[in-house]
C-alpha atoms as a PDB file:
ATOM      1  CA  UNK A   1      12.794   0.731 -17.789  1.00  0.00           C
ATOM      2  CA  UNK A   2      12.752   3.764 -15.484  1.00  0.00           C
ATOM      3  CA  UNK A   3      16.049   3.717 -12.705  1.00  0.00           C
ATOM      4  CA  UNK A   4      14.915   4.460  -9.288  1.00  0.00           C
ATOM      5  CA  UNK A   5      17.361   6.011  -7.332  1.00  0.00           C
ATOM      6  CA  UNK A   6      18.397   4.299  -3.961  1.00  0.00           C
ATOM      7  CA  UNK A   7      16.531   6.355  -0.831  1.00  0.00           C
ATOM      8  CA  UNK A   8      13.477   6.226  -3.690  1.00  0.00           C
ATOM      9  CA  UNK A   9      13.615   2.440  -3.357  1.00  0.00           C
ATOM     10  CA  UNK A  10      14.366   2.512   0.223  1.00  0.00           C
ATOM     11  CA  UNK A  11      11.215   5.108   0.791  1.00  0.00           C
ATOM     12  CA  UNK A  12       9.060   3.280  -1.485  1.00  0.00           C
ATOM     13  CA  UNK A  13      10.266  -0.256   0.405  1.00  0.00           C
ATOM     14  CA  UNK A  14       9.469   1.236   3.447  1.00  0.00           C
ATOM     15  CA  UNK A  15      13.278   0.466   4.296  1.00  0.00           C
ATOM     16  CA  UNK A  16      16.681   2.614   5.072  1.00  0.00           C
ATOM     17  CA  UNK A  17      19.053   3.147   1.954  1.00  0.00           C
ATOM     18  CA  UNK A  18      21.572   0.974   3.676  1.00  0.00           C
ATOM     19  CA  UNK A  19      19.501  -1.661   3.307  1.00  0.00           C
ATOM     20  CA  UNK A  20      18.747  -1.109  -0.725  1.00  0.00           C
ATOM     21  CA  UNK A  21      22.404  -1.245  -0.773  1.00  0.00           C
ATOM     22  CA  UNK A  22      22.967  -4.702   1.005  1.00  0.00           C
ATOM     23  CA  UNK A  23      20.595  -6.105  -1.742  1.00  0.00           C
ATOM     24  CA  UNK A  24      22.525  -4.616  -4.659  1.00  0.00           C
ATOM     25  CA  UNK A  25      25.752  -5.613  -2.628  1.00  0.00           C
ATOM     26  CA  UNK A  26      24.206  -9.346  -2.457  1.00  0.00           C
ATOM     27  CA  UNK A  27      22.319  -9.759  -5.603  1.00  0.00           C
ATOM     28  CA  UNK A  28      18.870  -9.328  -4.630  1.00  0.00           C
ATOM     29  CA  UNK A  29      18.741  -6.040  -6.846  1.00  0.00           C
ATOM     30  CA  UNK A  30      21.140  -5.480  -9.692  1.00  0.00           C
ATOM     31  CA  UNK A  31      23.168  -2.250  -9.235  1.00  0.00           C
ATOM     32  CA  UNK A  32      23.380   0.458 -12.170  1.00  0.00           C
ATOM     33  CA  UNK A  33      24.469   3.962 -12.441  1.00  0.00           C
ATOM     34  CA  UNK A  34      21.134   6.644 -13.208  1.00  0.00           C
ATOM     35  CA  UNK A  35      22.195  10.088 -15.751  1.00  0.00           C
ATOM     36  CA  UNK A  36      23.900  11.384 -12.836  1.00  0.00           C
ATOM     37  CA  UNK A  37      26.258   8.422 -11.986  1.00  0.00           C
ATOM     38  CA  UNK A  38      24.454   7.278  -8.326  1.00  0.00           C
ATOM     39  CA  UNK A  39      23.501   3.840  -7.613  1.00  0.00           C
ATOM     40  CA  UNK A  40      20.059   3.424  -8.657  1.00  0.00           C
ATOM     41  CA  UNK A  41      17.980   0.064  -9.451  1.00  0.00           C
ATOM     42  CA  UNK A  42      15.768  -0.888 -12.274  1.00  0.00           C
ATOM     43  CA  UNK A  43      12.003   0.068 -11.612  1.00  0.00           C
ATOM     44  CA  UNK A  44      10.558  -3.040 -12.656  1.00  0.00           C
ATOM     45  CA  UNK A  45      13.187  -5.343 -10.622  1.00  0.00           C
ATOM     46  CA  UNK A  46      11.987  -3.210  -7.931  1.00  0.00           C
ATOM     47  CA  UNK A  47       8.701  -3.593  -8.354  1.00  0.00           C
ATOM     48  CA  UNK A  48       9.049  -7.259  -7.969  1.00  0.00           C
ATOM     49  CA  UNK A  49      10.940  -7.009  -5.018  1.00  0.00           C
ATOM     50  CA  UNK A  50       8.351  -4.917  -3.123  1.00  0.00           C
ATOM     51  CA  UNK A  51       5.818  -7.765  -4.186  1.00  0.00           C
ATOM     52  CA  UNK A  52       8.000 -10.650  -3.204  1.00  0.00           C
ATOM     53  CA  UNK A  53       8.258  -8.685   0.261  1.00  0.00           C
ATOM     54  CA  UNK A  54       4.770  -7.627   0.806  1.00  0.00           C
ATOM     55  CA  UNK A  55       3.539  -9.071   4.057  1.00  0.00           C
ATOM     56  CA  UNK A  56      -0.248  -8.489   3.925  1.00  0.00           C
ATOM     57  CA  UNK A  57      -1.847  -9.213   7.326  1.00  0.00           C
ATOM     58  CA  UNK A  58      -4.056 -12.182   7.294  1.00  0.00           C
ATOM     59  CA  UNK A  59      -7.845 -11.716   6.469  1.00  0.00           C
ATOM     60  CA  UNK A  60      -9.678 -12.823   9.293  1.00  0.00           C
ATOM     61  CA  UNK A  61     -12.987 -12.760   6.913  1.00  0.00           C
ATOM     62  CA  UNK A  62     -11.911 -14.484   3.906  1.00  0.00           C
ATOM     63  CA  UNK A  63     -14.249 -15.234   1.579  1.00  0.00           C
ATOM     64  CA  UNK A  64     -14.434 -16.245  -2.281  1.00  0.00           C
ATOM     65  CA  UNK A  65     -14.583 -12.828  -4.168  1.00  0.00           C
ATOM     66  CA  UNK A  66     -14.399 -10.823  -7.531  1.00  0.00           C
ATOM     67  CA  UNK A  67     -12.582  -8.040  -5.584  1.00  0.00           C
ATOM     68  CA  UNK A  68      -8.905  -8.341  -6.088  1.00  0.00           C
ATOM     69  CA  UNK A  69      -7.969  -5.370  -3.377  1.00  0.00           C
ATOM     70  CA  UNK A  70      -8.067  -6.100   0.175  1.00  0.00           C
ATOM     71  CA  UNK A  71      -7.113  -4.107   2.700  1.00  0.00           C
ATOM     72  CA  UNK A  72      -6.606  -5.434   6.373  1.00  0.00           C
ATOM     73  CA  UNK A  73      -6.573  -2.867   9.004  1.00  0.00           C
ATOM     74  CA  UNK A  74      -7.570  -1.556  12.163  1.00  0.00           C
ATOM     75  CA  UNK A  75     -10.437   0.829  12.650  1.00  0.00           C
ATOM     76  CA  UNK A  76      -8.979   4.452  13.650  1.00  0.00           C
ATOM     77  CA  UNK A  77     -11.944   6.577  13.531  1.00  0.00           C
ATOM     78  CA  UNK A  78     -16.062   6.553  13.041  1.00  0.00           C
ATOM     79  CA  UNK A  79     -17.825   9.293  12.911  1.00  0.00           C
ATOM     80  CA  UNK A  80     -21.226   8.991  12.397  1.00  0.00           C
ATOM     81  CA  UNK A  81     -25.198  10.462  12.435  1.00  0.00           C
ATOM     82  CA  UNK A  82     -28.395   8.956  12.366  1.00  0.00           C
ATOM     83  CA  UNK A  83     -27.866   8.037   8.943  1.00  0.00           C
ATOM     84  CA  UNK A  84     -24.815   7.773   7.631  1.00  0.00           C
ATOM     85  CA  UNK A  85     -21.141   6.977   8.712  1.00  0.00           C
ATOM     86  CA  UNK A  86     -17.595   7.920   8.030  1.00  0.00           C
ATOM     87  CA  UNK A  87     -15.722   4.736   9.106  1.00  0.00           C
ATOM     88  CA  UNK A  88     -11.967   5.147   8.760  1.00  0.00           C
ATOM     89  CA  UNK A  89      -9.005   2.269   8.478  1.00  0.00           C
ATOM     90  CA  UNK A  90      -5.653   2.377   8.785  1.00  0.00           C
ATOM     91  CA  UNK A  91      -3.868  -0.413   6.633  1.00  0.00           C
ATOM     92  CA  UNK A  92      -0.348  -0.272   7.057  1.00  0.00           C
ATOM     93  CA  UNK A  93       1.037   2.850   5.951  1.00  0.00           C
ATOM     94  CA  UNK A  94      -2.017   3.246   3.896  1.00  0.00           C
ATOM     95  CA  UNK A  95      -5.295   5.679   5.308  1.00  0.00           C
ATOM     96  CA  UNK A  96      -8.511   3.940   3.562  1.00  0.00           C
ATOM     97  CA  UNK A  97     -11.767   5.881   4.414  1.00  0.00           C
ATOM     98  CA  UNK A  98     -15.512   4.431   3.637  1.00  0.00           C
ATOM     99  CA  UNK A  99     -18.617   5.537   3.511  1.00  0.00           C
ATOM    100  CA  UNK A 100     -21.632   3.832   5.150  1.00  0.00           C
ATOM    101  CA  UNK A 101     -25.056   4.219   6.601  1.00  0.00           C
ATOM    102  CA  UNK A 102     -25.139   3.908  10.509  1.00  0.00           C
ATOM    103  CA  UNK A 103     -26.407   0.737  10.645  1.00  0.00           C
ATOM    104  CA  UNK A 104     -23.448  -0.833   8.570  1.00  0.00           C
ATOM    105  CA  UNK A 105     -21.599   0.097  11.364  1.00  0.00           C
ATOM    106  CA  UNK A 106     -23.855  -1.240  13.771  1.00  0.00           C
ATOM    107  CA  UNK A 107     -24.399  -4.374  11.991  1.00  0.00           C
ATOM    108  CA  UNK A 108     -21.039  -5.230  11.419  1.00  0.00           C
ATOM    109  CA  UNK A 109     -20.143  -4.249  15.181  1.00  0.00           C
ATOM    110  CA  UNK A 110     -17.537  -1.917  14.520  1.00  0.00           C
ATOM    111  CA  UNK A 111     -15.527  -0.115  16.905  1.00  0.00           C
ATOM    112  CA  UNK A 112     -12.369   1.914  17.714  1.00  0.00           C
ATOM    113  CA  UNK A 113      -9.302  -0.603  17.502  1.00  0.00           C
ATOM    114  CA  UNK A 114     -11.278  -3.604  16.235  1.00  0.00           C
ATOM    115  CA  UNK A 115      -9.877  -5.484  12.887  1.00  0.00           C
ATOM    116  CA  UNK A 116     -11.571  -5.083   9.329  1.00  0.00           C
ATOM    117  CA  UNK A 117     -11.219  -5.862   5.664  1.00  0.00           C
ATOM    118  CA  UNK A 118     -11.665  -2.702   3.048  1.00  0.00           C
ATOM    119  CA  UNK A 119     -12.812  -4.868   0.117  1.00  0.00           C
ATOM    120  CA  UNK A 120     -12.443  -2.377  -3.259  1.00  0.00           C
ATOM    121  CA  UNK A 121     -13.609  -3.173  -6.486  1.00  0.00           C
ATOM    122  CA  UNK A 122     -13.885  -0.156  -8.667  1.00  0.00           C
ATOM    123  CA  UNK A 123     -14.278   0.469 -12.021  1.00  0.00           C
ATOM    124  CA  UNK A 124     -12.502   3.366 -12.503  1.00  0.00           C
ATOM    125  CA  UNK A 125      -8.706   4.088 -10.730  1.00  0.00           C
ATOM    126  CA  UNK A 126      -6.770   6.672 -11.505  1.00  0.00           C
ATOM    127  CA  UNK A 127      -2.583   6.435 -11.399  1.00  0.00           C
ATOM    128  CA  UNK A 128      -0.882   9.337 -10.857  1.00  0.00           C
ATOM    129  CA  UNK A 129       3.353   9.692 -11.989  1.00  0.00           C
ATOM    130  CA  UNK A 130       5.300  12.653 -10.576  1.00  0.00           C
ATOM    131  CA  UNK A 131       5.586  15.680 -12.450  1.00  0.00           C
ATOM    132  CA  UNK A 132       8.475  16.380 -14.381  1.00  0.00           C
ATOM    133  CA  UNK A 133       9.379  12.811 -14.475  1.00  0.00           C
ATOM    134  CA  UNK A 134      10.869  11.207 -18.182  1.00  0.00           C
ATOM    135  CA  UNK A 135       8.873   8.350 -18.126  1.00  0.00           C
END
């Protein structure tokens, strides 16, 4: 398993390294030692930490559904034609755009500041590691 340095897991915890170090300090994350001899954690305990802590916002619209990724957020920007409209949300720290025809918007009554769901079910997504990395 990889070993994530500490102000990785603080960054990717959305957290301050001080904080990483309280949970190695109090068993929440078991403390090792990466090549280089800092205090790192194991990428997979990790993992399961950030899920355990994940506070997703509650879906106003739930609904029975296929789609596994849902994205709560408020609407930041819409920019749209006749046609077709660019309707933009921002979920957390996250930036999801869709695409839409006017009257989606319309329809759905969306506007600056308002709450909405990005539902995603794709068949194809693509995962990304940094370069360089020893995986």
């Amino acid at each position: 398993m990889p070993n994530i340095r500490i102000s990785e897991a603080a960054r990717f915890l959305g957290v301050s390294d001080d904080t990483v170090r309280r949970w190695t300090e109090n068993g929440s994350l078991t403390p090792l030692k990466d090549d280089s001899g800092r205090l790192a954690v194991d990428g997979l305990e990790l993992a399961g930490l950030a899920r355990e802590q994940a506070q997703l916002p509650d879906d106003p619209a739930r609904a029975d559904s296929s789609a596994r990724n849902r994205f709560v957020g408020l609407v930041t920007a819409i920019t749209a034609d006749a046609v077709m409209a660019q309707v933009e949300l921002q979920c957390g720290p996250f930036r999801v755009v869709s695409l839409m025809s006017s009257e989606a918007v319309r329809d759905l009554g969306l506007e600056l500041g308002a709450v909405a769901t990005a539902v995603v079910k794709a068949t194809t997504v693509i995962i990304e590691t940094p370069k360089g990395r020893n995986v």
